[in-house]
PDB file of N, CA and C in Angstrom:
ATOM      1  N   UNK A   1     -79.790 -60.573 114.840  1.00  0.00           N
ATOM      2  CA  UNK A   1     -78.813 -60.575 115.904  1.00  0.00           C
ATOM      3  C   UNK A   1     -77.497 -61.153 115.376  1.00  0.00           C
ATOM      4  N   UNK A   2     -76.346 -60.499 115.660  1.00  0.00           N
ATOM      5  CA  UNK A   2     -75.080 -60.879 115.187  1.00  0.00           C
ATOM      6  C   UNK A   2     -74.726 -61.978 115.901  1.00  0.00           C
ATOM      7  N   UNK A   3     -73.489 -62.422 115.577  1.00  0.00           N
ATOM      8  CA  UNK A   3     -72.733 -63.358 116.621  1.00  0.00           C
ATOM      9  C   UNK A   3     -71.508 -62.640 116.924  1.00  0.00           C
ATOM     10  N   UNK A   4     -71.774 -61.804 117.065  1.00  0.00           N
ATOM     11  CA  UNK A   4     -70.887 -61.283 118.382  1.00  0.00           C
ATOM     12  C   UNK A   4     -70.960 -59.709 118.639  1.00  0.00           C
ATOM     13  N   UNK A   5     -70.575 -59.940 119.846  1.00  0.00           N
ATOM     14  CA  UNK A   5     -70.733 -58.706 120.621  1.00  0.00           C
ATOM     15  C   UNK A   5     -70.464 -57.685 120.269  1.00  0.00           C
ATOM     16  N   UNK A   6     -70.330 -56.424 120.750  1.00  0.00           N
ATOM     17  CA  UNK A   6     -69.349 -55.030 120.569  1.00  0.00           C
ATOM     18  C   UNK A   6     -67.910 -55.128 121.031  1.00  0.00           C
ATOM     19  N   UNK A   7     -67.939 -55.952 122.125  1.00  0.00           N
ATOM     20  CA  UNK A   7     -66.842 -56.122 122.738  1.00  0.00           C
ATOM     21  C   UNK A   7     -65.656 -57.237 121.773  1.00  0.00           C
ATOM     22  N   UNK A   8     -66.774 -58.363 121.212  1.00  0.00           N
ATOM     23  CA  UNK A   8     -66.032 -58.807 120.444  1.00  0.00           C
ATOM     24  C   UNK A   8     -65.366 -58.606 119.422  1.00  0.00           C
ATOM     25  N   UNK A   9     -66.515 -57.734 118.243  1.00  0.00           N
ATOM     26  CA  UNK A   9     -65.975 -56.654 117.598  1.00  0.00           C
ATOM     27  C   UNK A   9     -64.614 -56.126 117.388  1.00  0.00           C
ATOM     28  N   UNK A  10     -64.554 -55.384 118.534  1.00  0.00           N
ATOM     29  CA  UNK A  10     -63.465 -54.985 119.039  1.00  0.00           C
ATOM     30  C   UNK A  10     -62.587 -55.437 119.114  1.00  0.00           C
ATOM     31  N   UNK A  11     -62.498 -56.365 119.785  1.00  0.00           N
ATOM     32  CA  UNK A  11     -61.430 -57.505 120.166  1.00  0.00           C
ATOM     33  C   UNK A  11     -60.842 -57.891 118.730  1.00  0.00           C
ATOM     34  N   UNK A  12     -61.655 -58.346 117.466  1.00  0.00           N
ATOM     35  CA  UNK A  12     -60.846 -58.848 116.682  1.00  0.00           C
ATOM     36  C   UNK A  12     -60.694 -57.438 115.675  1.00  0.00           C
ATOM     37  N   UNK A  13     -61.792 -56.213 116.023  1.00  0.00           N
ATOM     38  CA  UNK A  13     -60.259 -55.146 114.983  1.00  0.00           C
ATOM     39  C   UNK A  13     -59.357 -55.088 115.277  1.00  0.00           C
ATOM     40  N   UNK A  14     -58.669 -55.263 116.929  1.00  0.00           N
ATOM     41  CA  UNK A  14     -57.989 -54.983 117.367  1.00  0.00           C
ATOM     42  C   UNK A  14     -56.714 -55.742 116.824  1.00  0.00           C
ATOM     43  N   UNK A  15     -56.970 -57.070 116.980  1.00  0.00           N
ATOM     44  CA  UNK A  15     -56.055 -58.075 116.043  1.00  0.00           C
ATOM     45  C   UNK A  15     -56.084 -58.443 115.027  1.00  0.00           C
ATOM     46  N   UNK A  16     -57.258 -57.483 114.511  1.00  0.00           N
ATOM     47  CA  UNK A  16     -57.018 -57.481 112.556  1.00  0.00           C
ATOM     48  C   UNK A  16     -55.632 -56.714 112.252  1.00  0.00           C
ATOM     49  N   UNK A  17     -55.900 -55.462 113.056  1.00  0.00           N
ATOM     50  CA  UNK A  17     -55.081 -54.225 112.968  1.00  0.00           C
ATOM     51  C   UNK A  17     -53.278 -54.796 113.312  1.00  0.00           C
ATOM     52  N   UNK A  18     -53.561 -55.530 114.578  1.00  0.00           N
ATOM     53  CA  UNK A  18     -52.331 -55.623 115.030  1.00  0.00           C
ATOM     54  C   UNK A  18     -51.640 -57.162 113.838  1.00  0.00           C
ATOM     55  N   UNK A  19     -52.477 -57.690 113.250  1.00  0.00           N
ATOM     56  CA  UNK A  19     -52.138 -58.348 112.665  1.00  0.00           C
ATOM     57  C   UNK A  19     -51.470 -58.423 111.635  1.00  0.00           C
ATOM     58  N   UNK A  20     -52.153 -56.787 111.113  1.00  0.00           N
ATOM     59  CA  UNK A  20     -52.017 -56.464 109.612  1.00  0.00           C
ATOM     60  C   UNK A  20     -50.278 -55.842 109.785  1.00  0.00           C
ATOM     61  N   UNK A  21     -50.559 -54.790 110.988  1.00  0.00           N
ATOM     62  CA  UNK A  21     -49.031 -54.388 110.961  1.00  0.00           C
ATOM     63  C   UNK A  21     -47.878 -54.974 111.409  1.00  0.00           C
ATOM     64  N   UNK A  22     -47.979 -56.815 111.873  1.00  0.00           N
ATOM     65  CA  UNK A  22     -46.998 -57.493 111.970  1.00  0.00           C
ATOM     66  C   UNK A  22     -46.815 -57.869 110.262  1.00  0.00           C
ATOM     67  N   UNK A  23     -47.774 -58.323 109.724  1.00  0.00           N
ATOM     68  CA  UNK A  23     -47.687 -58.882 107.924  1.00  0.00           C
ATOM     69  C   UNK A  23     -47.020 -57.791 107.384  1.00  0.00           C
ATOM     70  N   UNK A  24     -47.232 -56.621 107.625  1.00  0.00           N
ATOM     71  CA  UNK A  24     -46.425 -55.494 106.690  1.00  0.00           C
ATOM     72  C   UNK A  24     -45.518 -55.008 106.674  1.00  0.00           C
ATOM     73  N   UNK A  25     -44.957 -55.179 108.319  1.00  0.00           N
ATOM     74  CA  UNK A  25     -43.501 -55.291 109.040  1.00  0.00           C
ATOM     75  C   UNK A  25     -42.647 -56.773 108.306  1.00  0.00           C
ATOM     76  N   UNK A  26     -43.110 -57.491 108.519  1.00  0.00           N
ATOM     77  CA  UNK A  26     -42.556 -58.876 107.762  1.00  0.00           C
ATOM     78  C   UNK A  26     -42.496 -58.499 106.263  1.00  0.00           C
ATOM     79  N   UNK A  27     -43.539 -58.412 105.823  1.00  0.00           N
ATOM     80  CA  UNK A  27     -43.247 -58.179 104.243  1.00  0.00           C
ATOM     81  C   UNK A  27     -42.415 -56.798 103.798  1.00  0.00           C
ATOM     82  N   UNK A  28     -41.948 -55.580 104.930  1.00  0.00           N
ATOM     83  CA  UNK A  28     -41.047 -54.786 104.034  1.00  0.00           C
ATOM     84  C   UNK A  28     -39.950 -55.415 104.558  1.00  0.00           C
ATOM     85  N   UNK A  29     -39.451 -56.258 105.678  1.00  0.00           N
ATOM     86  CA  UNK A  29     -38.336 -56.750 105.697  1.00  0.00           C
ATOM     87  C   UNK A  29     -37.926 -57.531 104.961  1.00  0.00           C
ATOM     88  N   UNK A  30     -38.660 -58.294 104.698  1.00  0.00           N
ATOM     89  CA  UNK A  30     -38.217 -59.336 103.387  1.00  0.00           C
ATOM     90  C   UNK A  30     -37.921 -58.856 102.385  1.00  0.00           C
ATOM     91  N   UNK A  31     -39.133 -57.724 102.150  1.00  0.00           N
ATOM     92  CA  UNK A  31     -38.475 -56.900 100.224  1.00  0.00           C
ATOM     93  C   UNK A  31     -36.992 -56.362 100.438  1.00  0.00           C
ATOM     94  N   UNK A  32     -36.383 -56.324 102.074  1.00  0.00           N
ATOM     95  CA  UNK A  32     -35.701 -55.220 101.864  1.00  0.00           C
ATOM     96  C   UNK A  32     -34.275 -56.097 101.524  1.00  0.00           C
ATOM     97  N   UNK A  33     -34.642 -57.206 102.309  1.00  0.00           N
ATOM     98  CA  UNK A  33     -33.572 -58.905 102.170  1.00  0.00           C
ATOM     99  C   UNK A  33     -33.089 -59.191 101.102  1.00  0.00           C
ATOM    100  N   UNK A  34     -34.721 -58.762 100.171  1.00  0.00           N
ATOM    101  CA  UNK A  34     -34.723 -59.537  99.116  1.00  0.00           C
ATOM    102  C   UNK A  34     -33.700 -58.545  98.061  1.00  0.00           C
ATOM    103  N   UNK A  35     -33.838 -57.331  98.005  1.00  0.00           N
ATOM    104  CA  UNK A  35     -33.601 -56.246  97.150  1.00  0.00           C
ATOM    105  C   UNK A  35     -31.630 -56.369  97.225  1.00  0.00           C
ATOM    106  N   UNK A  36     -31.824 -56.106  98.472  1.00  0.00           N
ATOM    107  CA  UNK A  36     -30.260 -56.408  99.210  1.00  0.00           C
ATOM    108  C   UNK A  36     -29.749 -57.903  98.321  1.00  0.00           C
ATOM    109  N   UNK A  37     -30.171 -58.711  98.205  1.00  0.00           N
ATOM    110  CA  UNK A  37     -29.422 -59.687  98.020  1.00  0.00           C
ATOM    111  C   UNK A  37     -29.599 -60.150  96.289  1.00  0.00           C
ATOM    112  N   UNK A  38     -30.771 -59.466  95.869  1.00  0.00           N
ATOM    113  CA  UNK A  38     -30.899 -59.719  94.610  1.00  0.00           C
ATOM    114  C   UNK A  38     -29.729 -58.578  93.951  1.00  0.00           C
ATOM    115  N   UNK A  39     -29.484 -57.596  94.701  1.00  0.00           N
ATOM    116  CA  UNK A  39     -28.379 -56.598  94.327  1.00  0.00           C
ATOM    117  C   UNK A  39     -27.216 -57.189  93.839  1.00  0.00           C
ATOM    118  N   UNK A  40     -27.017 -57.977  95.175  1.00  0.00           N
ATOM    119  CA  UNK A  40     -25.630 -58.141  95.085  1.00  0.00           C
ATOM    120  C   UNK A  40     -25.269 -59.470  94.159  1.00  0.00           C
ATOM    121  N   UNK A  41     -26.069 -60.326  94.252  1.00  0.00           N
ATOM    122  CA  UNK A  41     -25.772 -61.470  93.079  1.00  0.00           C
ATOM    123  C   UNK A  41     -26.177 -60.998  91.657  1.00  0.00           C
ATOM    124  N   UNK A  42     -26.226 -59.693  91.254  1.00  0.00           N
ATOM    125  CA  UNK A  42     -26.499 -58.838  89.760  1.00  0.00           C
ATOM    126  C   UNK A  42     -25.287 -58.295  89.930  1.00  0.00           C
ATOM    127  N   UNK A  43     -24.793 -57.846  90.950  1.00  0.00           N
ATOM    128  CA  UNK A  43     -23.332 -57.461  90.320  1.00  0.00           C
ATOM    129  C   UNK A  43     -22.483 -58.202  90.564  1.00  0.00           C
ATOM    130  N   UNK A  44     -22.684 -59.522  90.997  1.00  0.00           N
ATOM    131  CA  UNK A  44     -21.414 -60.354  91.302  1.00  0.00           C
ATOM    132  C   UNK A  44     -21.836 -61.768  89.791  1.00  0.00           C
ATOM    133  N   UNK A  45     -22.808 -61.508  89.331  1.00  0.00           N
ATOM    134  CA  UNK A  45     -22.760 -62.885  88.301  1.00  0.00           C
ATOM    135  C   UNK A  45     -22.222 -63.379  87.189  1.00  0.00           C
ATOM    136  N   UNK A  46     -21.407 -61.973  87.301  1.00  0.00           N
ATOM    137  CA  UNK A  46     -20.293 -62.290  85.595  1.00  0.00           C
ATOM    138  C   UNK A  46     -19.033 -62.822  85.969  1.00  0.00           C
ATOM    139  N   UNK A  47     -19.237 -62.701  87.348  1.00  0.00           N
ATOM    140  CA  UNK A  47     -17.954 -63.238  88.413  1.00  0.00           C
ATOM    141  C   UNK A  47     -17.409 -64.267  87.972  1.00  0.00           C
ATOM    142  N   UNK A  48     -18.229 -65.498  87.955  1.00  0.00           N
ATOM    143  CA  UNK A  48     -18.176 -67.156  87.577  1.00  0.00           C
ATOM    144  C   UNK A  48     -17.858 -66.721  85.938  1.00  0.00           C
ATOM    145  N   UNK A  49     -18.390 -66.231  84.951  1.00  0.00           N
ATOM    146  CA  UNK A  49     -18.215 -66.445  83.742  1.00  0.00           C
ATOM    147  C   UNK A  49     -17.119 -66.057  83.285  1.00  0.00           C
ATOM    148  N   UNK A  50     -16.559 -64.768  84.019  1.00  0.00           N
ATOM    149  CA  UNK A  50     -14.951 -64.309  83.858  1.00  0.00           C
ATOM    150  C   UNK A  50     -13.654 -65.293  84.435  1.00  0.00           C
ATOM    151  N   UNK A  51     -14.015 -65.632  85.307  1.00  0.00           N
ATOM    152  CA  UNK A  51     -12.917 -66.754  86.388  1.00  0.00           C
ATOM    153  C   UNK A  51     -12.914 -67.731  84.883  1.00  0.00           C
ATOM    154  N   UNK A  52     -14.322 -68.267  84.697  1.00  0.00           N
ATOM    155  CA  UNK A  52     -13.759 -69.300  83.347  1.00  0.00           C
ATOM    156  C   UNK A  52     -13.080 -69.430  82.535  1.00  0.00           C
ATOM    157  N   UNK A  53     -13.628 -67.857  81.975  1.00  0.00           N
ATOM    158  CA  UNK A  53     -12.510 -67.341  80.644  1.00  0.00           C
ATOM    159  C   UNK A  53     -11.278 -67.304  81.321  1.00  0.00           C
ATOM    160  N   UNK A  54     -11.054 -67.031  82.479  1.00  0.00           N
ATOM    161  CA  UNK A  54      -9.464 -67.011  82.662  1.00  0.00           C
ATOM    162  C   UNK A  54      -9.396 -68.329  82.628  1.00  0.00           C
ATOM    163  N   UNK A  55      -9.710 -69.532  83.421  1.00  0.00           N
ATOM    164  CA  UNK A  55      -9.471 -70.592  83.655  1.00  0.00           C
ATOM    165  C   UNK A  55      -8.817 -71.331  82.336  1.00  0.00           C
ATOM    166  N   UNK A  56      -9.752 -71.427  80.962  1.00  0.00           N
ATOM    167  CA  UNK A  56      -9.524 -71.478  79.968  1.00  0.00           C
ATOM    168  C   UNK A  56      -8.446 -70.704  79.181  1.00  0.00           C
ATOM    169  N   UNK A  57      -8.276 -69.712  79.417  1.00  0.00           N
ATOM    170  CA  UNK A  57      -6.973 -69.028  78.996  1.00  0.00           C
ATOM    171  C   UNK A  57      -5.246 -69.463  79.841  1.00  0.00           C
ATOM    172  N   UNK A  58      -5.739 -69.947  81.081  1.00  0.00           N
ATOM    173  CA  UNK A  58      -4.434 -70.418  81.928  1.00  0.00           C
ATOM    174  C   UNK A  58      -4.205 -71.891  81.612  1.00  0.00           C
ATOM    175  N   UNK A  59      -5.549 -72.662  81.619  1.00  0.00           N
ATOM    176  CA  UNK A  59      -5.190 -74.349  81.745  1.00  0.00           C
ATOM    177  C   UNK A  59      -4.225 -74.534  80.778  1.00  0.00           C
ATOM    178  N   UNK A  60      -4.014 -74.100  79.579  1.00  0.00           N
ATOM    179  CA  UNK A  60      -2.963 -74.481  78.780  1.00  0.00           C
ATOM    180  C   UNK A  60      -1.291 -74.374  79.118  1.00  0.00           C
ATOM    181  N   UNK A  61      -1.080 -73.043  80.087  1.00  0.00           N
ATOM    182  CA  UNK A  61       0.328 -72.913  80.610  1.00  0.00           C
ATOM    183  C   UNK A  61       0.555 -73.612  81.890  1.00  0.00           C
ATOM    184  N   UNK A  62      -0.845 -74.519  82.452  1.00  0.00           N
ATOM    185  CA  UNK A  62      -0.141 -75.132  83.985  1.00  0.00           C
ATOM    186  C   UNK A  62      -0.110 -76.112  83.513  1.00  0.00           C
ATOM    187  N   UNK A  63       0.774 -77.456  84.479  1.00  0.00           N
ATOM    188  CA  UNK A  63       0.662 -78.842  84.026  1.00  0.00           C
ATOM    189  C   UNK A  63      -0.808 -79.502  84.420  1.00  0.00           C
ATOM    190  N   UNK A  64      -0.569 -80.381  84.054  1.00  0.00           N
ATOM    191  CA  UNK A  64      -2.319 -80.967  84.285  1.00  0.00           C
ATOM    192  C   UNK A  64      -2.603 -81.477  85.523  1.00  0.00           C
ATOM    193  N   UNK A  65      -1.827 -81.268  86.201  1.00  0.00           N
ATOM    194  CA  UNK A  65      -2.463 -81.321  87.544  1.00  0.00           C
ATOM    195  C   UNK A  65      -3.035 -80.265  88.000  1.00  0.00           C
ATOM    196  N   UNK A  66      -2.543 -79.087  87.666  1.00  0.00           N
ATOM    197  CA  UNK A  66      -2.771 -78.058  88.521  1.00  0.00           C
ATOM    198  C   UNK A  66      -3.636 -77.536  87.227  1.00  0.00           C
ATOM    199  N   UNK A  67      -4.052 -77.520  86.133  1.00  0.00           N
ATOM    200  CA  UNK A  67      -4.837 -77.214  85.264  1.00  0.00           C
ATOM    201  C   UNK A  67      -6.294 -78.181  85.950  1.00  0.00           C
ATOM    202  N   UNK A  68      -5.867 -79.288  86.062  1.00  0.00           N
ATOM    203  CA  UNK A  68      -7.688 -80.121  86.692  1.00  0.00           C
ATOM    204  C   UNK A  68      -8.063 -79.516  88.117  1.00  0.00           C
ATOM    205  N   UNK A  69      -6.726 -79.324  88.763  1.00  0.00           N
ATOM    206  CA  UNK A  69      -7.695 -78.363  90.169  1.00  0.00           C
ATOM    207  C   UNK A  69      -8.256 -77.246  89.870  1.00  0.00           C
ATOM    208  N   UNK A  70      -8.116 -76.732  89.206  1.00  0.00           N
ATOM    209  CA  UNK A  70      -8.324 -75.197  88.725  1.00  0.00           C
ATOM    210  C   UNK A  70      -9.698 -75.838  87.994  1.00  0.00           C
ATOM    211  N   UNK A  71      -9.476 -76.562  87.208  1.00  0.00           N
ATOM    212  CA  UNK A  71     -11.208 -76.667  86.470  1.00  0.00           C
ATOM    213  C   UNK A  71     -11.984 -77.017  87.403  1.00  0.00           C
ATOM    214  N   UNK A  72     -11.579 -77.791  88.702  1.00  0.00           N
ATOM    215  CA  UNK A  72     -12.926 -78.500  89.346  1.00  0.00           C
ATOM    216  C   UNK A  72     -12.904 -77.232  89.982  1.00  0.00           C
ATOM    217  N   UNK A  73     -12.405 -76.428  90.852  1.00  0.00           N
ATOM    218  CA  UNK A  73     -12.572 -75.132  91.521  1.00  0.00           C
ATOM    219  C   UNK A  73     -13.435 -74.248  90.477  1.00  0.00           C
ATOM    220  N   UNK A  74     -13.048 -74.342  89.760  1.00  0.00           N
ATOM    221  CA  UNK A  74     -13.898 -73.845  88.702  1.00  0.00           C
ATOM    222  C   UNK A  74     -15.646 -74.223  88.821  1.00  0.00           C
ATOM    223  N   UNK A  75     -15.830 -75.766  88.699  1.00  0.00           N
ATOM    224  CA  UNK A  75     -17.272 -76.442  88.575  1.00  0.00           C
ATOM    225  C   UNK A  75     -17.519 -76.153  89.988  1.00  0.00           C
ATOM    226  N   UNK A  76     -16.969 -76.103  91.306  1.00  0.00           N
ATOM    227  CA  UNK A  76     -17.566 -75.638  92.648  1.00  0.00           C
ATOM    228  C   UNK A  76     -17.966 -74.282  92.697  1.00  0.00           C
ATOM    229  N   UNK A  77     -17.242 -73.575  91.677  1.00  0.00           N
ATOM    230  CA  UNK A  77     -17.337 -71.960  91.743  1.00  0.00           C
ATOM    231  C   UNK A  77     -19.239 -71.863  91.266  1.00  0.00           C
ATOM    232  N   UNK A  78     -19.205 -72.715  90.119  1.00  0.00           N
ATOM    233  CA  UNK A  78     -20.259 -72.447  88.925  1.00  0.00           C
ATOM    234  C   UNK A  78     -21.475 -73.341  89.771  1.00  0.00           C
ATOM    235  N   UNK A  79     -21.357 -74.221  90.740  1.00  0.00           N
ATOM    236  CA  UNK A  79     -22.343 -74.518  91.954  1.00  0.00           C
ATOM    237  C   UNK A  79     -23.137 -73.370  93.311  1.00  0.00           C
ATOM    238  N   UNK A  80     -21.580 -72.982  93.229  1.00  0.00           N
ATOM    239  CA  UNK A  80     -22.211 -72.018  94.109  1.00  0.00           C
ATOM    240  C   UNK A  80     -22.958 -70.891  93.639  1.00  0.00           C
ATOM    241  N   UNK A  81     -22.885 -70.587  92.173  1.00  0.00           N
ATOM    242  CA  UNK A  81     -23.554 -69.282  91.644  1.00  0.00           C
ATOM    243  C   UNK A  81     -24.738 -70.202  91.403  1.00  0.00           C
ATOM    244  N   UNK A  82     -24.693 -71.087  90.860  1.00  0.00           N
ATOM    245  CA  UNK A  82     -26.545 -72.054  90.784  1.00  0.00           C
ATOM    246  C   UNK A  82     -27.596 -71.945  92.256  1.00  0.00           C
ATOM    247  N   UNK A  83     -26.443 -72.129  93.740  1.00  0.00           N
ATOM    248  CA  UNK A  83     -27.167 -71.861  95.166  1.00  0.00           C
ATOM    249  C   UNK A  83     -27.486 -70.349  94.950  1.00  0.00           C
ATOM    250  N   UNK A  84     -26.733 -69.589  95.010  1.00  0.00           N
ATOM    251  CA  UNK A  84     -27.052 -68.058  94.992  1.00  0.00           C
ATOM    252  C   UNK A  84     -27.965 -67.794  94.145  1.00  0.00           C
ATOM    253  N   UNK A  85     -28.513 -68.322  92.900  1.00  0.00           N
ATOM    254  CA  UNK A  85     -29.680 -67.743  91.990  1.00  0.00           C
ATOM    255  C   UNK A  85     -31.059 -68.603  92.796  1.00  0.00           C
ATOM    256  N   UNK A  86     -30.711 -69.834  92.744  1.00  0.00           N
ATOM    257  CA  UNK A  86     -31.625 -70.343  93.793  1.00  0.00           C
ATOM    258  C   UNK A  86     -32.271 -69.452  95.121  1.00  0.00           C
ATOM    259  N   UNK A  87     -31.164 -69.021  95.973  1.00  0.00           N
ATOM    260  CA  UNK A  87     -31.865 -67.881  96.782  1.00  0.00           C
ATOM    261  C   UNK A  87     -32.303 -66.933  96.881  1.00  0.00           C
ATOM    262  N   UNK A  88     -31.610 -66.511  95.493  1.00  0.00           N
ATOM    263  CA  UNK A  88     -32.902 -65.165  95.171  1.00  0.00           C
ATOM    264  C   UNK A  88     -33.939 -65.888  95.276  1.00  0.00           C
ATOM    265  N   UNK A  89     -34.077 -66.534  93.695  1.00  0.00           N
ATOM    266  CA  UNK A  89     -35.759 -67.255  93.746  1.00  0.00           C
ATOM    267  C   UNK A  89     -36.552 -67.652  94.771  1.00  0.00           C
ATOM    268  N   UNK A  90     -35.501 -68.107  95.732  1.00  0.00           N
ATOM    269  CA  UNK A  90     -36.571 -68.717  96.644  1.00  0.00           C
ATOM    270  C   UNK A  90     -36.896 -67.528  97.892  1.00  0.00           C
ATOM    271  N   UNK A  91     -35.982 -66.657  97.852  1.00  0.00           N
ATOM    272  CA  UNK A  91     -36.734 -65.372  98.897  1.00  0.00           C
ATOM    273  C   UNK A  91     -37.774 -64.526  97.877  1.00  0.00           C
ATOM    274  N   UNK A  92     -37.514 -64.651  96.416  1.00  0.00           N
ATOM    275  CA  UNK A  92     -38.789 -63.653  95.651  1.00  0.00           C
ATOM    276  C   UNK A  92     -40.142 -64.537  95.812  1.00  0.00           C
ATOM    277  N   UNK A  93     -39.923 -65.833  96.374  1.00  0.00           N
ATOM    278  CA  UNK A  93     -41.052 -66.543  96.428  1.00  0.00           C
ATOM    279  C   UNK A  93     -41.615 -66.164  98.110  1.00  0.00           C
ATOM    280  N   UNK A  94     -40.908 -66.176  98.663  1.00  0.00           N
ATOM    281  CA  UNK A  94     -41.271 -65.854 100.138  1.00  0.00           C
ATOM    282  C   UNK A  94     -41.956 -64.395 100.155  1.00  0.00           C
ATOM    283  N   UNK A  95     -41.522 -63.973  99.457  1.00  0.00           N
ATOM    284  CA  UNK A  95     -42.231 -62.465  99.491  1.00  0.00           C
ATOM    285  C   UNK A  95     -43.619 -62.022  98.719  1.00  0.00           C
ATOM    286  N   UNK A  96     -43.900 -62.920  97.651  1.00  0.00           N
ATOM    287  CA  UNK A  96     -44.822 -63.004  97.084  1.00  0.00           C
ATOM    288  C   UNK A  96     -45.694 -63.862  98.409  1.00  0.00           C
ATOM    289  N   UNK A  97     -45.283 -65.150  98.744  1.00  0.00           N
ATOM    290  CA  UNK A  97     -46.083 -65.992 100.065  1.00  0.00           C
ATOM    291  C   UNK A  97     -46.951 -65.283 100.913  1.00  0.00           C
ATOM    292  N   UNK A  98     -45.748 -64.257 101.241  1.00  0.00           N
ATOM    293  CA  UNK A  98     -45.748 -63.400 102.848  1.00  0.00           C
ATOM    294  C   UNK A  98     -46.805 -62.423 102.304  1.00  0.00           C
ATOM    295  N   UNK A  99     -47.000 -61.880 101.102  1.00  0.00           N
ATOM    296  CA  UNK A  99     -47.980 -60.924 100.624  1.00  0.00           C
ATOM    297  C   UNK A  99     -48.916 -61.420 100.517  1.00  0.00           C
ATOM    298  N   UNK A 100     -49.050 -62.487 100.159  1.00  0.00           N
ATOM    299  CA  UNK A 100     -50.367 -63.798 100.073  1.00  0.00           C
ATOM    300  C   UNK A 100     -51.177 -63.536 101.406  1.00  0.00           C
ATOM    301  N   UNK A 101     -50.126 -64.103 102.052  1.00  0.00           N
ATOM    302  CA  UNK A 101     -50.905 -64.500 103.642  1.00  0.00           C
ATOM    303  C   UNK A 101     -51.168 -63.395 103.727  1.00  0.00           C
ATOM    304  N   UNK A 102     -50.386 -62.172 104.210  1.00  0.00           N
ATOM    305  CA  UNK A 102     -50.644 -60.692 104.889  1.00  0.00           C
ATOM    306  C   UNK A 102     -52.455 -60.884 104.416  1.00  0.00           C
ATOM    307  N   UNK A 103     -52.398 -60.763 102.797  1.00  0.00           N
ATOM    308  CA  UNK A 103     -53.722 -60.126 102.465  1.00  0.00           C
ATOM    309  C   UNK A 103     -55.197 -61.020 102.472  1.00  0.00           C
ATOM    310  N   UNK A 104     -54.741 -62.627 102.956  1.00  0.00           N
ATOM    311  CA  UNK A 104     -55.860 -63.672 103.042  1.00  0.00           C
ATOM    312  C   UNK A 104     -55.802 -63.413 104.234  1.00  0.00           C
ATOM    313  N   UNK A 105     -55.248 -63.219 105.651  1.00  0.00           N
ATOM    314  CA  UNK A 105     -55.754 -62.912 106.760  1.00  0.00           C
ATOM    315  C   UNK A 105     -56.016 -61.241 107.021  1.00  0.00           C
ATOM    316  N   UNK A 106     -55.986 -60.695 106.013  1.00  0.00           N
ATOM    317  CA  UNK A 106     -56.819 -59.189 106.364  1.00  0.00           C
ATOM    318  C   UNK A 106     -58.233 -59.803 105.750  1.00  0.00           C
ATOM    319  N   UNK A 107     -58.158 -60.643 104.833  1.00  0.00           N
ATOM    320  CA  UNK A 107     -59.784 -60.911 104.374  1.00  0.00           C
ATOM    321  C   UNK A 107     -60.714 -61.709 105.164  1.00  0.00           C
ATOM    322  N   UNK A 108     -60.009 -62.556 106.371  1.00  0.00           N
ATOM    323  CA  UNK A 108     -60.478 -63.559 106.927  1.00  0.00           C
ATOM    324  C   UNK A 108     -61.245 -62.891 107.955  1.00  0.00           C
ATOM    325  N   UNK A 109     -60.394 -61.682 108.864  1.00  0.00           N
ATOM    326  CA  UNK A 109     -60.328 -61.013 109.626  1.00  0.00           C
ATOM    327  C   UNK A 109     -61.987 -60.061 109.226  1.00  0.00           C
ATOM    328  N   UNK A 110     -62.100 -59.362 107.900  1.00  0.00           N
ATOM    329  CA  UNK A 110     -62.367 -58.941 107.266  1.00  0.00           C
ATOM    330  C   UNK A 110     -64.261 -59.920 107.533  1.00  0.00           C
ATOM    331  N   UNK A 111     -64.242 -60.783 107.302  1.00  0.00           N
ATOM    332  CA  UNK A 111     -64.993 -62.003 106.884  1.00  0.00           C
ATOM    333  C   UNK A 111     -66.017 -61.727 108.724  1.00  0.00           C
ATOM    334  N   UNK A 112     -64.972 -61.489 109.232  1.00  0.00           N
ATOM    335  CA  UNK A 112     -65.694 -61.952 110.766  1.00  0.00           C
ATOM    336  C   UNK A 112     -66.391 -60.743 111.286  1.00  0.00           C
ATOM    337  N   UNK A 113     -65.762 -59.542 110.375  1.00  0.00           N
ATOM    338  CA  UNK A 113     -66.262 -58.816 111.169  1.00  0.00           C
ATOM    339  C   UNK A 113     -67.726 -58.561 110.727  1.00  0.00           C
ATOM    340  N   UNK A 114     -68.380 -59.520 109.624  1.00  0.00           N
ATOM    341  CA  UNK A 114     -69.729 -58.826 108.590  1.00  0.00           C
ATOM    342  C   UNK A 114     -70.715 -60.122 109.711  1.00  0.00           C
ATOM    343  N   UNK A 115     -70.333 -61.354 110.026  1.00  0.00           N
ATOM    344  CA  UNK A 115     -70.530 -61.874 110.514  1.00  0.00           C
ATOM    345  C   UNK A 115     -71.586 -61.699 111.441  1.00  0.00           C
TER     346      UNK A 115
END
């Protein structure tokens, strides 16, 4: 004799199913976040390394005042491209997560129904 019914059965394909296609809805939105944004910081990352070379090519014709704002604008520039690689990484990690979970609660789900 099982532990559980037909009805129960039921009940949890029902929210295996509906479960699975919220995890797969979540996980192509994220790839799609992720793709989108890993795009755009691949074509924007030579951005920071070119601004330098100029930076370095100008600091010599401004006076040094306006040569040290320009370098620290510079080191805020080269912060913010360190946050932006950071968020890739950390949404390619969310998406690997989100694939995790999706596929440990199709197994759990999975688990109950042999039960």
């Amino acid at each position: 004799m099982g532990l559980f019914t037909n009805k129960d059965k039921q009940i949890i394909k029902t929210l295996c199913k509906k479960s699975e296609e919220i995890g797969k809805e979540i996980t192509k939105e994220i790839d799609e976040l992720f793709v989108e944004l890993k795009s755009d910081y691949d074509e924007n990352q030579e951005v920071v390394n070119e601004f330098s070379t100029f930076v370095n090519e100008l600091k010599s014709k401004l006076n040094p005042d306006d040569a040290k704002k320009l370098l620290d604008f510079s080191e805020r520039l080269n912060k913010v491209k360190r946050c932006a690689k950071k968020g890739v990484e950390a949404m390619r990690e969310i998406s690997r997560d989100q694939k995790k979970a999706t596929r440990e609660t199709a197994r759990e789900y999975q688990e109950y129904m042999y039960v």
